[in-house]
Protein backbone atom coordinates (compact mmCIF):
# COMPACT_ATOMS: atom_id res chain seq x y z
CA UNK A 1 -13.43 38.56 -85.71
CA UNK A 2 -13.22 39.28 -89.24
CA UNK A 3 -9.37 40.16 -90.35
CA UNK A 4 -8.15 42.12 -93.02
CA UNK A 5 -5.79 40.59 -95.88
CA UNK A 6 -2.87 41.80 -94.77
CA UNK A 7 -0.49 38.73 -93.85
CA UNK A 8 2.37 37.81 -95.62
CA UNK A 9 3.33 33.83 -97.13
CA UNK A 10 4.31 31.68 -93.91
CA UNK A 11 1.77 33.54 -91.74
CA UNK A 12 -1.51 33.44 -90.04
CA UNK A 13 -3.18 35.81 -87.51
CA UNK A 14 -3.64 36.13 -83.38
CA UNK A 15 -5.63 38.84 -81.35
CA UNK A 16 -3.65 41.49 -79.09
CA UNK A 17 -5.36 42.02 -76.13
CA UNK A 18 -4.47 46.11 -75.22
CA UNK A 19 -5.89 47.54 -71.90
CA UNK A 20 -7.45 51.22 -72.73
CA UNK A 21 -8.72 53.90 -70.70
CA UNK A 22 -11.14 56.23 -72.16
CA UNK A 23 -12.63 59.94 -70.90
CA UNK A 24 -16.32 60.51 -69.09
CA UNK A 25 -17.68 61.29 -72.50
CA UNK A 26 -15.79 58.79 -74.69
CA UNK A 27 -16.74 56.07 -72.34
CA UNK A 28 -20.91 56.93 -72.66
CA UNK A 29 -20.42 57.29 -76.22
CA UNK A 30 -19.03 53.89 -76.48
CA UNK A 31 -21.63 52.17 -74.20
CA UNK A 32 -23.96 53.78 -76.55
CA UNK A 33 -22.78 52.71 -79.23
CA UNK A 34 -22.36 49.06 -78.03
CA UNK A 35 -25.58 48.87 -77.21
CA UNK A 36 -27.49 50.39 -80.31
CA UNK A 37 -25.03 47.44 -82.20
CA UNK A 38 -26.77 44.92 -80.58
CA UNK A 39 -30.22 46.93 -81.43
CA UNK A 40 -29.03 46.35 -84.92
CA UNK A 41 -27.96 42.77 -84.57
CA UNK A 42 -31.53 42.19 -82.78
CA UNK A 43 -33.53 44.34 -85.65
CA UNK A 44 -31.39 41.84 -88.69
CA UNK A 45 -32.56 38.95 -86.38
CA UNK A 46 -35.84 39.95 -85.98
CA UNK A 47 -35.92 40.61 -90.05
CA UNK A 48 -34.44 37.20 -91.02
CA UNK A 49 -37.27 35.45 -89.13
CA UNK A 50 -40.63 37.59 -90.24
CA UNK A 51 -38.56 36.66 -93.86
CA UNK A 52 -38.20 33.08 -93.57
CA UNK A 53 -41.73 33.06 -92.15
CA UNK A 54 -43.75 34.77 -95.41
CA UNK A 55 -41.01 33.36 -98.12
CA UNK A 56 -39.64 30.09 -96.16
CA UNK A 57 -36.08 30.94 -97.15
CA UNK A 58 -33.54 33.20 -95.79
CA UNK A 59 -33.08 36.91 -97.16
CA UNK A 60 -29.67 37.67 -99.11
CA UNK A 61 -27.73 40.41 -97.61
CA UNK A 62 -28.67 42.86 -99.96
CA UNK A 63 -32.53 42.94 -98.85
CA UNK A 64 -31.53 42.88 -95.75
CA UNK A 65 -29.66 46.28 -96.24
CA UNK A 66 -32.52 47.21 -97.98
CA UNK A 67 -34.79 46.32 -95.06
CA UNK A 68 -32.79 48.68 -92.95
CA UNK A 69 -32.42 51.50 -95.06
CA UNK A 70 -36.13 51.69 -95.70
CA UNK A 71 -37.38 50.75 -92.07
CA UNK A 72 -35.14 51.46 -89.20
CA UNK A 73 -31.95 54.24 -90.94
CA UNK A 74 -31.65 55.44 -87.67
CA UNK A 75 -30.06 52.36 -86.56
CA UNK A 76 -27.11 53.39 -88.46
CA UNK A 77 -26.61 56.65 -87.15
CA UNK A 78 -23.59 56.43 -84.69
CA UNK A 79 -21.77 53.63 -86.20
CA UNK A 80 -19.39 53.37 -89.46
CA UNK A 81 -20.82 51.59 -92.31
CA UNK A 82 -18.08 48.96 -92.18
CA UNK A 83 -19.24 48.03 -88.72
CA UNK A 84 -23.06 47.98 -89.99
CA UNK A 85 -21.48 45.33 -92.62
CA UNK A 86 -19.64 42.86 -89.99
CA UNK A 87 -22.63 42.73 -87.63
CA UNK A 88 -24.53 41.73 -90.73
CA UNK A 89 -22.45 39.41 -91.64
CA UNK A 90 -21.87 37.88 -88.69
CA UNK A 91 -25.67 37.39 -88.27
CA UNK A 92 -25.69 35.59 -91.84
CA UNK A 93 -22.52 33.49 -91.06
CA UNK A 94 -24.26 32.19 -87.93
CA UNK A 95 -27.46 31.35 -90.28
CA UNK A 96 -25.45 29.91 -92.66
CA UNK A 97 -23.85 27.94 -90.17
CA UNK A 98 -26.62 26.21 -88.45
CA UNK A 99 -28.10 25.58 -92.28
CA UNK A 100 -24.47 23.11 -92.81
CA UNK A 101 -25.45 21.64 -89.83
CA UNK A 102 -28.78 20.86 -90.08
CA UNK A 103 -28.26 19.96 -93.51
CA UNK A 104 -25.26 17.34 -92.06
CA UNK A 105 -28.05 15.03 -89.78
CA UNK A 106 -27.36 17.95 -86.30
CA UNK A 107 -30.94 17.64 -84.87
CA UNK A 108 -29.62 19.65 -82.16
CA UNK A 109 -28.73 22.41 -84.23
CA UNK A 110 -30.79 26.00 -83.51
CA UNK A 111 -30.95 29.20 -85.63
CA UNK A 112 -29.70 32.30 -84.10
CA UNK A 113 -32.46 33.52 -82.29
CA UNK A 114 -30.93 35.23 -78.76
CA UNK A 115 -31.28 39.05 -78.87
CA UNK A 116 -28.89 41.02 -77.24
CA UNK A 117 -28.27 44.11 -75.17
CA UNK A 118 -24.39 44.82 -75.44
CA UNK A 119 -22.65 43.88 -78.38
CA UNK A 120 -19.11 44.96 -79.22
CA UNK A 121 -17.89 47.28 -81.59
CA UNK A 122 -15.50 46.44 -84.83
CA UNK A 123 -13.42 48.29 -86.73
CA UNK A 124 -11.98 47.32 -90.12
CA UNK A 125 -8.52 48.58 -90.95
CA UNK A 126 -8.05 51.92 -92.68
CA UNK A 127 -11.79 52.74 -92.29
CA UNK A 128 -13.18 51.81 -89.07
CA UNK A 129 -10.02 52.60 -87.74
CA UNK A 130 -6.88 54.55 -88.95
CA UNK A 131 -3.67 56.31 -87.46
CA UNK A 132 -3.75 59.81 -86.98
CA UNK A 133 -1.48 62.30 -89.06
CA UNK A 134 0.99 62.80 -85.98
CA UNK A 135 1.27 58.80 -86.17
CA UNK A 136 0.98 58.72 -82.08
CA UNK A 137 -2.61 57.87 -81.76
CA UNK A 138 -5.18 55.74 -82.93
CA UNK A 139 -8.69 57.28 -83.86
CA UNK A 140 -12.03 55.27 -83.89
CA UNK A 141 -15.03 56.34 -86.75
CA UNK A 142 -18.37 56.29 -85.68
CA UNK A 143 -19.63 57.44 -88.60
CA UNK A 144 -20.11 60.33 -90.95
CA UNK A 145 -20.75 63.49 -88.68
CA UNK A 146 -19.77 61.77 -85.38
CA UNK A 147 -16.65 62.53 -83.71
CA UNK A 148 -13.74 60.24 -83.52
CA UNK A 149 -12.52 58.69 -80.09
CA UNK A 150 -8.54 59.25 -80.18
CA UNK A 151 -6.46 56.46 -78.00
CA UNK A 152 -2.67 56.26 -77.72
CA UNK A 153 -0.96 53.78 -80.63
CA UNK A 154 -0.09 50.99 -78.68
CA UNK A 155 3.48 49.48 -79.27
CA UNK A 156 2.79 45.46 -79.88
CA UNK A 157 5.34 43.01 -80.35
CA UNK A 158 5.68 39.20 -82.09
CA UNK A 159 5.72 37.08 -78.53
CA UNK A 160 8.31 34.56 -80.80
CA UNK A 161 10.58 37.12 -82.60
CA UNK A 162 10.05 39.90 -80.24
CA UNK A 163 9.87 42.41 -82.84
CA UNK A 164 7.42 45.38 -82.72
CA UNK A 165 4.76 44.65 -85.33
CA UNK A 166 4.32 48.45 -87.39
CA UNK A 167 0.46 49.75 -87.21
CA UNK A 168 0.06 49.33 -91.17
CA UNK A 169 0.32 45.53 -90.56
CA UNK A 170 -2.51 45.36 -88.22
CA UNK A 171 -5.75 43.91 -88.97
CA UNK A 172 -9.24 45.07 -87.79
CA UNK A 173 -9.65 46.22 -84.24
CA UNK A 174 -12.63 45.75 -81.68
CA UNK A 175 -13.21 47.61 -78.76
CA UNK A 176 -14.61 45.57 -76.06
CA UNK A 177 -16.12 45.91 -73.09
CA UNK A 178 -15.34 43.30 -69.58
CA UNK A 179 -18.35 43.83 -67.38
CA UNK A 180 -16.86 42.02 -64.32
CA UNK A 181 -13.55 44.08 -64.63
CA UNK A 182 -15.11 47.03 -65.33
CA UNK A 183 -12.73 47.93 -68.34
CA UNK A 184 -12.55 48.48 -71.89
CA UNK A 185 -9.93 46.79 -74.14
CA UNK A 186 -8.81 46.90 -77.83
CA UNK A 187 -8.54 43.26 -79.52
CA UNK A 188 -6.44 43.94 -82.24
CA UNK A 189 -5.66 40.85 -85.18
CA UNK A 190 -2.28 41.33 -86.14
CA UNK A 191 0.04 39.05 -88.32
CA UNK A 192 2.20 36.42 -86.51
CA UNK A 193 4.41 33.46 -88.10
CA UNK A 194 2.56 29.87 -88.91
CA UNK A 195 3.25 27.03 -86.24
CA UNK A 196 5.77 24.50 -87.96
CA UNK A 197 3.86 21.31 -89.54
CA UNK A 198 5.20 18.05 -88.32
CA UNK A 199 5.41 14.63 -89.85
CA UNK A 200 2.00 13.45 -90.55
CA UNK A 201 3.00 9.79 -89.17
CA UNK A 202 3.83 10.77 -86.01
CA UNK A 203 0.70 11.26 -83.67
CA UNK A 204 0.33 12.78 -80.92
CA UNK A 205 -2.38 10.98 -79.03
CA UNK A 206 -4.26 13.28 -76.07
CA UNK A 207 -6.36 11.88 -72.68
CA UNK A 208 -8.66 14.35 -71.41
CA UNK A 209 -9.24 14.88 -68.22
CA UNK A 210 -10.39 17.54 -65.03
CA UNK A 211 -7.70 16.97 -62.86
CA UNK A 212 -4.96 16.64 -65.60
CA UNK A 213 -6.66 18.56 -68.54
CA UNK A 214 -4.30 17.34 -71.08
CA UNK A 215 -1.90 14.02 -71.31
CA UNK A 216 -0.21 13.65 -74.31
CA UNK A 217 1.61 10.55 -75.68
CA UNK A 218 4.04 10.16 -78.54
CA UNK A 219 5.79 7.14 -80.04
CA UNK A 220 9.54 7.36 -80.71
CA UNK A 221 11.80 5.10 -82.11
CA UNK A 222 12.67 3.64 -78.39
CA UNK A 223 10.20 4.73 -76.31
CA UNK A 224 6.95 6.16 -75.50
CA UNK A 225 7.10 9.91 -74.36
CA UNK A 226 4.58 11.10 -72.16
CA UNK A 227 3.92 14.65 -70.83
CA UNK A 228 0.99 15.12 -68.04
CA UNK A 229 0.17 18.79 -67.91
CA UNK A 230 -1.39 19.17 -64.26
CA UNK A 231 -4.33 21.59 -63.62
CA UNK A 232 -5.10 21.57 -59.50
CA UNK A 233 -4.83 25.27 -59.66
CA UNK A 234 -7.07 25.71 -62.44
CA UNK A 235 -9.30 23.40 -60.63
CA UNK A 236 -8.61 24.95 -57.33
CA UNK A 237 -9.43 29.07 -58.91
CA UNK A 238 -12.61 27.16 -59.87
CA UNK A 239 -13.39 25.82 -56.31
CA UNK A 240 -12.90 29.05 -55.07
CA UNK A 241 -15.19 31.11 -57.42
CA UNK A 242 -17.57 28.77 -56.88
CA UNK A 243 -17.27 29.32 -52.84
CA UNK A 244 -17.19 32.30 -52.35
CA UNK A 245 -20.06 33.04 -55.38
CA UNK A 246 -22.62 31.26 -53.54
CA UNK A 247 -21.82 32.37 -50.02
CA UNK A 248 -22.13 36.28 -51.77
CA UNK A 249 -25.44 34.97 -53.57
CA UNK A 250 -27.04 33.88 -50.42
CA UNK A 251 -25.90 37.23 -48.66
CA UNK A 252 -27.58 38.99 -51.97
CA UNK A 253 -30.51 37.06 -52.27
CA UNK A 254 -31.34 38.70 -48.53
CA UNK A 255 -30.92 42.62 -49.71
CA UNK A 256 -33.13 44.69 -51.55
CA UNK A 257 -32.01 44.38 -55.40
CA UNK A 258 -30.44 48.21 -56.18
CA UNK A 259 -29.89 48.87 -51.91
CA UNK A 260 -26.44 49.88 -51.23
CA UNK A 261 -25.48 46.95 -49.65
CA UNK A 262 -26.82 44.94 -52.59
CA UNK A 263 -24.55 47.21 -55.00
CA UNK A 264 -21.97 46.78 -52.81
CA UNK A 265 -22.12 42.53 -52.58
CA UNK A 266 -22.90 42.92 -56.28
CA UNK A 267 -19.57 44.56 -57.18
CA UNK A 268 -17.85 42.44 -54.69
CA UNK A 269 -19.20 39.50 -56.74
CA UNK A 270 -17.70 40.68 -59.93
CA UNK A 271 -14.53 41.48 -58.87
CA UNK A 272 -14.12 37.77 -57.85
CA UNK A 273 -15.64 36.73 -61.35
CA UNK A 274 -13.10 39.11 -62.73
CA UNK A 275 -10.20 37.69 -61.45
CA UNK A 276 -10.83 33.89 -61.79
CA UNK A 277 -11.40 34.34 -65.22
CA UNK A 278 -8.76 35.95 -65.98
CA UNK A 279 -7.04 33.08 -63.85
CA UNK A 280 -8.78 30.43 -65.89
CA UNK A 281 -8.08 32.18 -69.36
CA UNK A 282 -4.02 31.85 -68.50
CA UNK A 283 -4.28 28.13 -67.34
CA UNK A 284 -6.16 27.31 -70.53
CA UNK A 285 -3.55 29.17 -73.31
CA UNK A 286 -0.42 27.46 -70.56
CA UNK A 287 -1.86 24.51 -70.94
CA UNK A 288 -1.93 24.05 -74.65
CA UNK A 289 1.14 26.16 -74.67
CA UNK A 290 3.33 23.43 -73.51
CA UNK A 291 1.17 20.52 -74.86
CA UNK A 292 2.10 21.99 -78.47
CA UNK A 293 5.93 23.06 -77.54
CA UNK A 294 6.20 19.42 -76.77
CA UNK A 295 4.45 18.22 -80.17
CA UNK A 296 6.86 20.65 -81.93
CA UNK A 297 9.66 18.98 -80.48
CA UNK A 298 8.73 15.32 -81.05
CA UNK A 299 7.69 16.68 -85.02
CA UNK A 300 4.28 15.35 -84.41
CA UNK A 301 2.12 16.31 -87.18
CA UNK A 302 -1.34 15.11 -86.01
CA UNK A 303 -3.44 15.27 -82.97
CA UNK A 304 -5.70 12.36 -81.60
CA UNK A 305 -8.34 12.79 -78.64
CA UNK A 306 -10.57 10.59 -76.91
CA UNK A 307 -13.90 11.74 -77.52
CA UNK A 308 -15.95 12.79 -74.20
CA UNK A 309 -17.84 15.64 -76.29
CA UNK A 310 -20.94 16.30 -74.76
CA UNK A 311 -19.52 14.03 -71.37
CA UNK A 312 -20.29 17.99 -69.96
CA UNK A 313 -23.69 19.24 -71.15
CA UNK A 314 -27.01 18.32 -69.34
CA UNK A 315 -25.65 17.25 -66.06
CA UNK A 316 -28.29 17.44 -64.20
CA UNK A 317 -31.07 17.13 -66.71
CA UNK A 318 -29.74 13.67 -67.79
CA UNK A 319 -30.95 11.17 -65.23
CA UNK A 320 -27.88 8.50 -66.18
CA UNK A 321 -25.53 11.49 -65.54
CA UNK A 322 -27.45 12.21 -62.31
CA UNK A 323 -27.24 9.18 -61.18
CA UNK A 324 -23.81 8.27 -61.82
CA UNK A 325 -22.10 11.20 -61.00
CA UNK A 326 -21.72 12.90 -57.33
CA UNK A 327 -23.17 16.63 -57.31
CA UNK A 328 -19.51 17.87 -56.90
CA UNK A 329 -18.64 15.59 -60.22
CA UNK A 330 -21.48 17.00 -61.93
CA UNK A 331 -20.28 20.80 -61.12
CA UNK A 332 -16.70 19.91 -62.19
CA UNK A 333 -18.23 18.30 -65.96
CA UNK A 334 -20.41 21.04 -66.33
CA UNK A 335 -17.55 24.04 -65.63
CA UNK A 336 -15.24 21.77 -67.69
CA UNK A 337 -13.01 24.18 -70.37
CA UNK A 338 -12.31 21.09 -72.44
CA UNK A 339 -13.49 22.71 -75.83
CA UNK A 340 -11.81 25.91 -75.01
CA UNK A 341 -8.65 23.96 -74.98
CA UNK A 342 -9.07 22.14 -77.78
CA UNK A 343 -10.07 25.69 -79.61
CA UNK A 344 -6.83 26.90 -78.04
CA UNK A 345 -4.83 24.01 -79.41
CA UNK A 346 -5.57 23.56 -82.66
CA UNK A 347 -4.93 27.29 -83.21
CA UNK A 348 -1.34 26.98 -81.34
CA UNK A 349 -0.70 24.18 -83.59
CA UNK A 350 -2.42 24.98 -86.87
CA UNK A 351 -4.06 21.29 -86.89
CA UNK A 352 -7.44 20.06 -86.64
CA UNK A 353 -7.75 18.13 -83.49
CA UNK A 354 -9.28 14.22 -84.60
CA UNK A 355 -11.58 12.40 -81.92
CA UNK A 356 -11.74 8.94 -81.43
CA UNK A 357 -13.57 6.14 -78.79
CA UNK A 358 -11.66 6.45 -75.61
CA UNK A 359 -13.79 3.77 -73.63
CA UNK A 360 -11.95 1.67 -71.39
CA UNK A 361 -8.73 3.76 -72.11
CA UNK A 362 -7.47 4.62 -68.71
CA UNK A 363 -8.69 0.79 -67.55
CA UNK A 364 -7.04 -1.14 -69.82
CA UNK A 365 -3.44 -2.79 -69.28
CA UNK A 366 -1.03 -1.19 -72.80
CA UNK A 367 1.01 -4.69 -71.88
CA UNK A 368 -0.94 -7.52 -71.63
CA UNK A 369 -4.57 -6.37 -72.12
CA UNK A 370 -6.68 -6.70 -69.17
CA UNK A 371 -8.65 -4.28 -67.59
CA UNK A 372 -8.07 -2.99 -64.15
CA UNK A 373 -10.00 -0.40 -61.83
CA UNK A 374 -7.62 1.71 -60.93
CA UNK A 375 -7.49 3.59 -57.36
CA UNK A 376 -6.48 7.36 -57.79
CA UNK A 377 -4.06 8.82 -60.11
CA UNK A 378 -1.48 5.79 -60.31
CA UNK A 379 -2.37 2.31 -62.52
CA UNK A 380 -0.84 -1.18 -61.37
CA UNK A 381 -2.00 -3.80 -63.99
CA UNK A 382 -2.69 -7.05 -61.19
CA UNK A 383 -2.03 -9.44 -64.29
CA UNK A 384 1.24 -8.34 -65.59
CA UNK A 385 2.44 -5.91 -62.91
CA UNK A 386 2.83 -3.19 -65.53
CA UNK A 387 2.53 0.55 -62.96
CA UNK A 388 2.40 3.99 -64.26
CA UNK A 389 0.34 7.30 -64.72
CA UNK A 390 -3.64 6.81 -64.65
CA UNK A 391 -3.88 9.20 -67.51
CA UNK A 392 -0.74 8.26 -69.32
CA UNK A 393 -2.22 4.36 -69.58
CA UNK A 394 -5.25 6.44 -71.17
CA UNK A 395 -3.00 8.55 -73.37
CA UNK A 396 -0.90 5.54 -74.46
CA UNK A 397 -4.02 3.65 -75.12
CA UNK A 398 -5.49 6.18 -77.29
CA UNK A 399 -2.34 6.87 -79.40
CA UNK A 400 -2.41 2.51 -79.97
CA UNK A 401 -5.75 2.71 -80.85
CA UNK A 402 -5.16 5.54 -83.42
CA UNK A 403 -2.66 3.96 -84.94
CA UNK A 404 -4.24 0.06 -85.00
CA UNK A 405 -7.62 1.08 -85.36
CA UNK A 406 -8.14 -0.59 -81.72
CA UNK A 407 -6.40 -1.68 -78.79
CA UNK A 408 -3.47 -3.64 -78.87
CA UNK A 409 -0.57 -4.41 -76.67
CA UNK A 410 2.45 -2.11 -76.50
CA UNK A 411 6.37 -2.80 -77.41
CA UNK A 412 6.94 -4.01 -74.07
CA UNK A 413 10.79 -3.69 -75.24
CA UNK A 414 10.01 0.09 -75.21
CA UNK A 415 10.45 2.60 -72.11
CA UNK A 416 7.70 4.81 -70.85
CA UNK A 417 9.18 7.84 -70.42
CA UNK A 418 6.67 10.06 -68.17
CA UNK A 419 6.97 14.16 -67.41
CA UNK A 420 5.29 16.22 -65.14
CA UNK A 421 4.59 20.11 -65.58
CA UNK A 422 2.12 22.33 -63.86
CA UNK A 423 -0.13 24.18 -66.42
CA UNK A 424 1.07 26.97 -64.36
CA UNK A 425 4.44 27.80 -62.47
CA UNK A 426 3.69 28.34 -58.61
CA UNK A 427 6.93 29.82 -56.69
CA UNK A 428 8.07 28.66 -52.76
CA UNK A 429 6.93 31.40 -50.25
CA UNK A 430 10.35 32.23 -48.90
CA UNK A 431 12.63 31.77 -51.74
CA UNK A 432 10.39 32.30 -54.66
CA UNK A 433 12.22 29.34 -57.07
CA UNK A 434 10.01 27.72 -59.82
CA UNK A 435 9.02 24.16 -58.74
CA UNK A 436 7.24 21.47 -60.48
CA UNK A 437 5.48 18.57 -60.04
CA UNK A 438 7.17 15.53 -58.34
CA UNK A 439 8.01 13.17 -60.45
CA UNK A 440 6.73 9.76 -60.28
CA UNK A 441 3.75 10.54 -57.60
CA UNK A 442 0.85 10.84 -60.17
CA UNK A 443 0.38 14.55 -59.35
């Protein structure tokens, strides 16, 4: 989403997520004009590539105006001419894009070339959208001659400072529809303080993982600190989607596509979709929540991962992934949110997120050296008797490795001091007290 310039020295940006409700005839009007913006977004696409195929180069933006004013104008009708601009642009950022990649030795890379059939709608601030004279209500432009759709001015709030952030602060605004949910939203970009840089020597090396998405490791002056963020519930939300999906898909694949009791298994189906992602969406921001609340307060000022990028893709294409991985290992890989997190962290922190070789990490004795297989979550080094945290040996490993350039052996004269959080709080049935993880059982 494209933000307006509106932030102040010290400041960057974040997207308010506001639930809306909208009348029978504001609601058609807005599927409508959702989908004739992705009509648009398929008519640039479709423009850029008969282009490139007579001229073998890309168009400029201004033809491409050009090509819609003089071939399909009544594309435009229904939608404000900012929002004509940022679908266009978004379509020649994604070109450009895949151009720096290409041009960088990515093979892999594609040009855009999905159409689509819903696409959401933006609104730039003080044109798309603007506060109405009364100041209680936000209206929407669809255009010259169109009517506006009027929703209540939400009241939204700094989650640090706790103020209420005034509407003339606020960035541009899309209104978006959740399919699963049923339910429309306004994402609204609005102005929130920059996350405190830390000391550029002090890294914060990270161990990826399914069970424990995120262990991080930092080096103090008489220790090594170690937090192990734990993710069963995020892993158990996606054992039961995928349960209860396939025993609804099997039920479906029995009806008559469009029956009633197809519509009715259908909806059923999306309600669960609905609700386990909005499941998985708060594991991934607690997760990298406290992962950077606990590089704040160790001042660490750069972030080190173990590369597994692309450790997810092509599970079952890939015949070495096939074959070394279980079909339940290969699920887990490919439903992995390991790039969401990163995407999450490096926003929460304001640092680019470096990746490094992590082979042998989680085998490999910090003390002495020697590589071990270890047997579940714990490590016991059968050389040097060294015991801890599977993924905090990794974690360690990866922060030594950063710093030396490979592995070395630890200051043994140095504590390891491990903690254990859930990515999410659960509560005890009866009492409902927060409880963590156990401490010292590899959980």
């Amino acid at each position: 989403m494209k933000r307006s310039a509106r932030t102040k020295d010290g400041e960057t940006w974040r997207v308010a997520i506001v639930p809306i409700r909208l009348s029978g005839a504001d609601y058609r009007r807005a599927h409508e004009a959702c989908h004739k913006a992705a009509s648009l977004w398929n008519f640039f696409l479709a423009s850029i590539q008969e282009y490139w195929k007579e001229n073998e180069t890309d168009p400029t933006e201004k033809e491409m105006r050009h090509f819609l004013y003089e071939q399909r104008p009544d594309l435009r009708d229904g939608l404000h001419a900012h929002t004509v601009q940022l679908i266009l642009g978004d379509l020649m950022d994604a070109v450009s894009t895949y151009r720096s990649n290409r041009d960088s030795g990515d093979k892999n890379a594609r040009a855009p070339h999905r159409e689509k059939n819903y696409r959401p709608l933006e609104f730039t601030a003080g044109f798309g959208w603007r506060v109405t004279p009364d100041g209680r209500r936000i209206a929407l432009s669809f255009g010259k001659g169109h009517k506006r759709i009027a929703l209540p001015l939400p009241e939204i709030a700094d989650p640090k400072t706790g103020e209420i952030l005034p509407s003339e602060r606020w960035g541009s605004m899309q209104l978006c529809w959740d399919r699963n949910a049923r339910k429309w939203s306004l994402h609204i970009s609005v102005p929130t303080p920059k996350p405190p840089q830390g000391n550029p020597d002090i890294i914060a090396a990270i161990d990826e993982g399914i069970i424990n998405p995120m262990t991080v490791a930092i080096e103090t002056e008489d220790s090594y600190d170690v937090l192990v963020v734990n993710g069963r519930h995020a892993r158990a939300v996606k054992h039961y989607r995928n349960t209860r999906i396939a025993t609804l898909q099997e039920k479906l694949s029995r009806c008559v596509k469009g029956s009633k009791r197809w519509r009715k298994l259908n909806a059923k189906r999306k309600r669960i979709e609905a609700m386990t992602d909005s499941a998985l969406h708060n594991a991934n921001h607690q997760t990298t929540r406290k992962v950077a609340d606990f590089m704040q307060a160790h001042d660490a000022g750069r972030i080190v991962t173990g590369d597994v990028r692309g450790i997810e893709k092509s599970t079952r294409k890939d015949e070495a992934k096939r074959v070394r991985n279980t079909k339940n290992q290969r699920r887990r890989l490919s439903q992995w949110s390991r790039g969401r997190q990163e995407t999450l962290l490096e926003h929460k922190t304001g640092m680019a997120i470096e990746h490094i070789d992590e082979s042998w990490s989680s085998k490999t004795c910090p003390a002495c050296q020697t590589r071990n297989h270890p047997n579940g979550r714990g490590y016991h080094c059968h050389n040097c008797g060294f015991t801890c945290n599977r993924d905090a040996v990794g974690a360690i490993n990866i922060l030594i490795r950063a710093k030396n350039g490979s592995y070395q052996p630890m200051d043994t004269n140095k504590t390891v001091h491990v903690k254990y959080l859930r990515a999410t709080p659960i509560f005890q049935p009866k009492t409902g007290v927060e409880h963590g993880v156990i401490p010292g059982t590899g959980a």
